[in-house]
C-alpha atoms as a PDB file:
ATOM      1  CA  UNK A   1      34.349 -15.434  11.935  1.00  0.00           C
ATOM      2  CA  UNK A   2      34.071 -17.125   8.707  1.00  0.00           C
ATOM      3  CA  UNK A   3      34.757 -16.258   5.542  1.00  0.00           C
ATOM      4  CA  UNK A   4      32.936 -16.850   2.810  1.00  0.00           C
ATOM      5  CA  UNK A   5      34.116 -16.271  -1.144  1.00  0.00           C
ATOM      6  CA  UNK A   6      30.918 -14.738  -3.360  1.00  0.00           C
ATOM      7  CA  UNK A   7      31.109 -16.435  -6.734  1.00  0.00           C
ATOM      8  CA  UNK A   8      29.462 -13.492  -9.256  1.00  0.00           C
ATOM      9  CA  UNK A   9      29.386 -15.452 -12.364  1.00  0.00           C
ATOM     10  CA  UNK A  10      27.283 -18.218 -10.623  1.00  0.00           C
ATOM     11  CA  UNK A  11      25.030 -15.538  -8.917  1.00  0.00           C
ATOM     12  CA  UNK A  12      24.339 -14.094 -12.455  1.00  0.00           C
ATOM     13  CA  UNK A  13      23.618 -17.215 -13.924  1.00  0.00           C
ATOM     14  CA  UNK A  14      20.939 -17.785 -11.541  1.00  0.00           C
ATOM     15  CA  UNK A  15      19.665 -14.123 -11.753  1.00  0.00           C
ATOM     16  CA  UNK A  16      19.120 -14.868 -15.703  1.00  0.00           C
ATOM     17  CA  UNK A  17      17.655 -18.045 -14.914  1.00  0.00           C
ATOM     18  CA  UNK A  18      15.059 -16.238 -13.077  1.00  0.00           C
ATOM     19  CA  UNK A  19      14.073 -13.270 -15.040  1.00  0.00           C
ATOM     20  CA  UNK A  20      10.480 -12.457 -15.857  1.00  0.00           C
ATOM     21  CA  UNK A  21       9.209 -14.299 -18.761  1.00  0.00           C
ATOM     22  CA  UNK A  22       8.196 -10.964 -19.796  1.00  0.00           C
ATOM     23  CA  UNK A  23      10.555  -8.255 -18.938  1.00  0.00           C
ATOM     24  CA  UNK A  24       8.964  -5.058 -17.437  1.00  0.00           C
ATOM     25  CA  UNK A  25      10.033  -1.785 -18.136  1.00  0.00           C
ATOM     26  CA  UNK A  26      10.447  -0.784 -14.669  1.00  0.00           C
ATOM     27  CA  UNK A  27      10.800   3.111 -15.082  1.00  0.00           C
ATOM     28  CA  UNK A  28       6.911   2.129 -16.602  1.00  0.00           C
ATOM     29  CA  UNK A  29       5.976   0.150 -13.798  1.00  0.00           C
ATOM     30  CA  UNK A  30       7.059   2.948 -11.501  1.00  0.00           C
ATOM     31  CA  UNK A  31       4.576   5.624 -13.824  1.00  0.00           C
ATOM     32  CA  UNK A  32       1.664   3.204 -13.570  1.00  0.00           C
ATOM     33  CA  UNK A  33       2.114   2.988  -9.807  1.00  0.00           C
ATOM     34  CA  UNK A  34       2.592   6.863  -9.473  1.00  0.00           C
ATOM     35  CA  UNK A  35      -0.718   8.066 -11.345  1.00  0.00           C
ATOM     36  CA  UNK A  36      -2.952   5.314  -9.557  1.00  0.00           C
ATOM     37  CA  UNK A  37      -1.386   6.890  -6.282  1.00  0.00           C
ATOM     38  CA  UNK A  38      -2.339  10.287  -8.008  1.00  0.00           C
ATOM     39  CA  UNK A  39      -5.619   9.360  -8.938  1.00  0.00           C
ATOM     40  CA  UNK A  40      -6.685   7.442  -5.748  1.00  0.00           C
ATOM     41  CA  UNK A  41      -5.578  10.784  -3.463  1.00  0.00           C
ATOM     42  CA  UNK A  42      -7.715  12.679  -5.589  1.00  0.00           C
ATOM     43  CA  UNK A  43     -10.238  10.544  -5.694  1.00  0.00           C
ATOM     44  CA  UNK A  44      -9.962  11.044  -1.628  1.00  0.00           C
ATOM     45  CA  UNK A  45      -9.804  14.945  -2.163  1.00  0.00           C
ATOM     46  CA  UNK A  46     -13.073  14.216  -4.342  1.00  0.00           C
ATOM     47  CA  UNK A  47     -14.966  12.427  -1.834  1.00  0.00           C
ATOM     48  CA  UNK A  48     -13.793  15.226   1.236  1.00  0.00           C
ATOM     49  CA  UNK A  49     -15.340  17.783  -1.183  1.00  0.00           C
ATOM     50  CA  UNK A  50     -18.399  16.751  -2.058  1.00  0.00           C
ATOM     51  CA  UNK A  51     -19.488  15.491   1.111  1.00  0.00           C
ATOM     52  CA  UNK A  52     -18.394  18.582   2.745  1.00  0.00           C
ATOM     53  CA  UNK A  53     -20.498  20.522  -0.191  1.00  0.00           C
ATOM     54  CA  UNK A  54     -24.083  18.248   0.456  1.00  0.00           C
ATOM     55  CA  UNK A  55     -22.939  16.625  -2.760  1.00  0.00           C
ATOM     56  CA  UNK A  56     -23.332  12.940  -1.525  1.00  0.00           C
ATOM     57  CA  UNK A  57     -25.608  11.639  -4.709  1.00  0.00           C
ATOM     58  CA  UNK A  58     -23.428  13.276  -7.117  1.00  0.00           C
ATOM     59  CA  UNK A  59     -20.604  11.395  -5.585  1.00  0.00           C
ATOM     60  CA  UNK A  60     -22.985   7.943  -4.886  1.00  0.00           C
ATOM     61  CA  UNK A  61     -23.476   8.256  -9.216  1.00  0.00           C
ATOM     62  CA  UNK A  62     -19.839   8.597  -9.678  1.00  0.00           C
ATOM     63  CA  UNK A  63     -18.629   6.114  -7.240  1.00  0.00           C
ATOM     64  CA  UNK A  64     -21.011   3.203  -8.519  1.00  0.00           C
ATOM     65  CA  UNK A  65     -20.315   4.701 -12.346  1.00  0.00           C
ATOM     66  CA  UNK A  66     -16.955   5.428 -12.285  1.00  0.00           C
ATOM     67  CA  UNK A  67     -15.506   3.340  -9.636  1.00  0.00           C
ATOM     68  CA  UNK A  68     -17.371   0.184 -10.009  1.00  0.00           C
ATOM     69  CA  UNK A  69     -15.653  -3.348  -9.604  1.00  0.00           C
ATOM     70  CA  UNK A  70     -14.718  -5.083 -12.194  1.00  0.00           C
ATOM     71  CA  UNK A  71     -14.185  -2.229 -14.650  1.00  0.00           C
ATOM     72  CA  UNK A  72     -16.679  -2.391 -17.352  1.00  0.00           C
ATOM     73  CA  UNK A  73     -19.111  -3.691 -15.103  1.00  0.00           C
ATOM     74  CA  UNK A  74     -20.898  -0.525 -14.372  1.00  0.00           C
ATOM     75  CA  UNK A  75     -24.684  -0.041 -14.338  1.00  0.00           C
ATOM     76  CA  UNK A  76     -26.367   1.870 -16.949  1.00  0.00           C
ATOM     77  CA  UNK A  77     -27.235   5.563 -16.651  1.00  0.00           C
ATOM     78  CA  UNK A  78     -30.996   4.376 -16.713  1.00  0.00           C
ATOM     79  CA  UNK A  79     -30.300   1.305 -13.799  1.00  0.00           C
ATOM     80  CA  UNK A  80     -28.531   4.177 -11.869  1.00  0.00           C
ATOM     81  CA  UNK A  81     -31.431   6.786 -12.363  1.00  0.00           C
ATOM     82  CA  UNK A  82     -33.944   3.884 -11.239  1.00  0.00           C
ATOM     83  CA  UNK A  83     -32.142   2.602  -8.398  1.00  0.00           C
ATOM     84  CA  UNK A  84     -31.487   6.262  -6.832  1.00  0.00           C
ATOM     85  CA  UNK A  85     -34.387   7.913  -8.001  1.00  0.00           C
ATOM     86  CA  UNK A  86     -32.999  10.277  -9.933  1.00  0.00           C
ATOM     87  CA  UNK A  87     -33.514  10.953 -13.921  1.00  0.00           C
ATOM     88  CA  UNK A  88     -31.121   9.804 -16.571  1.00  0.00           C
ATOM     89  CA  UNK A  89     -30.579  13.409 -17.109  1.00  0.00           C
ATOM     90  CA  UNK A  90     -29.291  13.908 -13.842  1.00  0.00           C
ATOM     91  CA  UNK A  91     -26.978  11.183 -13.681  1.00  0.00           C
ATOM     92  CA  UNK A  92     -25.301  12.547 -17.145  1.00  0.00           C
ATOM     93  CA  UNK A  93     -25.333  15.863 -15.647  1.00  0.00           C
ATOM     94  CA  UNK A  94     -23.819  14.730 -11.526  1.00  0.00           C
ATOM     95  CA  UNK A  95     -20.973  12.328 -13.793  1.00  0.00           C
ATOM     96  CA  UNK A  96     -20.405  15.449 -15.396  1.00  0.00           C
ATOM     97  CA  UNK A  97     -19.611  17.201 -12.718  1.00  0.00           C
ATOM     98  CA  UNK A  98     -17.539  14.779 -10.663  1.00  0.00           C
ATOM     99  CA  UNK A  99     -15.319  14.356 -13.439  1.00  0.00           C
ATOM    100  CA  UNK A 100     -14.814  17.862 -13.549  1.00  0.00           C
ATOM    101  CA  UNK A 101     -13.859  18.006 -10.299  1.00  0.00           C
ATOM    102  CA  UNK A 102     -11.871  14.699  -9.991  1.00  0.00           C
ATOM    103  CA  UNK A 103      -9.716  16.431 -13.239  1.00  0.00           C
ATOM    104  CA  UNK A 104      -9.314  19.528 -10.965  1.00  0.00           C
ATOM    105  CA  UNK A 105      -8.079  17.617  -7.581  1.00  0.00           C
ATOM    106  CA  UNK A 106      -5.665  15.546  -9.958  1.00  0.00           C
ATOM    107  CA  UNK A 107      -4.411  18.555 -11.165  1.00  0.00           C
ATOM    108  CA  UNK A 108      -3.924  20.374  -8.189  1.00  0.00           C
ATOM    109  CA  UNK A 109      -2.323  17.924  -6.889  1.00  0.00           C
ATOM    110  CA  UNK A 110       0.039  17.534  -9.877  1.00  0.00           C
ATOM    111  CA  UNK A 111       0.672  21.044  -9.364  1.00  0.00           C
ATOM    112  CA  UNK A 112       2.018  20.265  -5.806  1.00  0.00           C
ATOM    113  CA  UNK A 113       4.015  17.475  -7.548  1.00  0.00           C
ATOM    114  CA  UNK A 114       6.009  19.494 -10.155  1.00  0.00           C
ATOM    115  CA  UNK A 115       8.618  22.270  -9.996  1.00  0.00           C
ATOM    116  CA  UNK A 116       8.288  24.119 -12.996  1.00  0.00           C
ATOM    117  CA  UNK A 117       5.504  25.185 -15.123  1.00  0.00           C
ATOM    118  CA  UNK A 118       7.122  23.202 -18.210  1.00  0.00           C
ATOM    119  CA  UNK A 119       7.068  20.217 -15.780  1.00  0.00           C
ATOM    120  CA  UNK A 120       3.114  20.373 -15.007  1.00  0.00           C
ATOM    121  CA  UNK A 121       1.944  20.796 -18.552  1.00  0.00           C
ATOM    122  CA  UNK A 122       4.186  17.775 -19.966  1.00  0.00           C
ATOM    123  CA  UNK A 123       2.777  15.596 -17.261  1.00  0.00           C
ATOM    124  CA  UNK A 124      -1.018  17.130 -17.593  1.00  0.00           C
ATOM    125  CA  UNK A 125      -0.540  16.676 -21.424  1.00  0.00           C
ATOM    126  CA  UNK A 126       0.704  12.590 -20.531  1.00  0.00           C
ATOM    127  CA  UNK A 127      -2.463  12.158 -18.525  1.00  0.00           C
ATOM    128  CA  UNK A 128      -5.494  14.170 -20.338  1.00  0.00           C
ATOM    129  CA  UNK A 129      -3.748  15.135 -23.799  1.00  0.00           C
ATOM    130  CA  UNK A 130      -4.235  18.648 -22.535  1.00  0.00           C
ATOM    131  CA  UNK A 131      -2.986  21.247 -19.775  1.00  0.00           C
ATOM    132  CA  UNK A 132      -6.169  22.147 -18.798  1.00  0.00           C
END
């Protein structure tokens, strides 16, 4: 067996050496992560819903509204209305009502996530400004 010394002050050196150009706050980092893994299972819960409920279209409007790729590169109301037949009335209205529902999931599922009370409004107040 061979021994080998560890020299800290060199290991250090090379650690600085290394750092991020821009150093990350990682108990952010670790936030950021947890309320996209938040969002996406209720976005999940969302999609069991309304296809379960005959909602497909409502969820179609949301999904190429709300979830298109790049963000900011959504359609308008009026392309959506043309493209699935629907009214731009209705596709206010079926947004509506998939963001009411993707707001309930998260917070249902925030509920599961906290202990107290205190807990779940401090966290529903960091994500919506409100508790309900």
């Amino acid at each position: 067996m061979t021994t080998v010394p560890l020299d800290f002050q060199s290991a250090e050196g090379e650690i600085v050496r290394h750092e991020l150009s821009v150093p990350a706050d990682v108990d952010d980092l670790f936030y950021q992560e947890w309320v996209r893994a938040l969002f996406q299972r209720a976005v999940d819960d969302l999609r069991t819903s309304a296809r379960a409920s005959g909602r497909e279209t409502m969820l179609r409007v949301f999904e190429l509204y709300d979830l298109s790729e790049p963000p900011g590169a959504q359609p308008t109301y009026a392309e959506l209305a043309r493209q699935l037949g629907l009214t731009s009335t209705t596709v206010t209205n079926h947004l509506a009502a998939m963001r009411r529902q993707l707001r309930k999931h998260v917070l249902d599922r925030l509920r599961d996530l906290t202990t107290t009370d205190e807990e779940f409004e401090t966290e529903s107040r960091r994500l919506f400004g409100a508790a309900r």
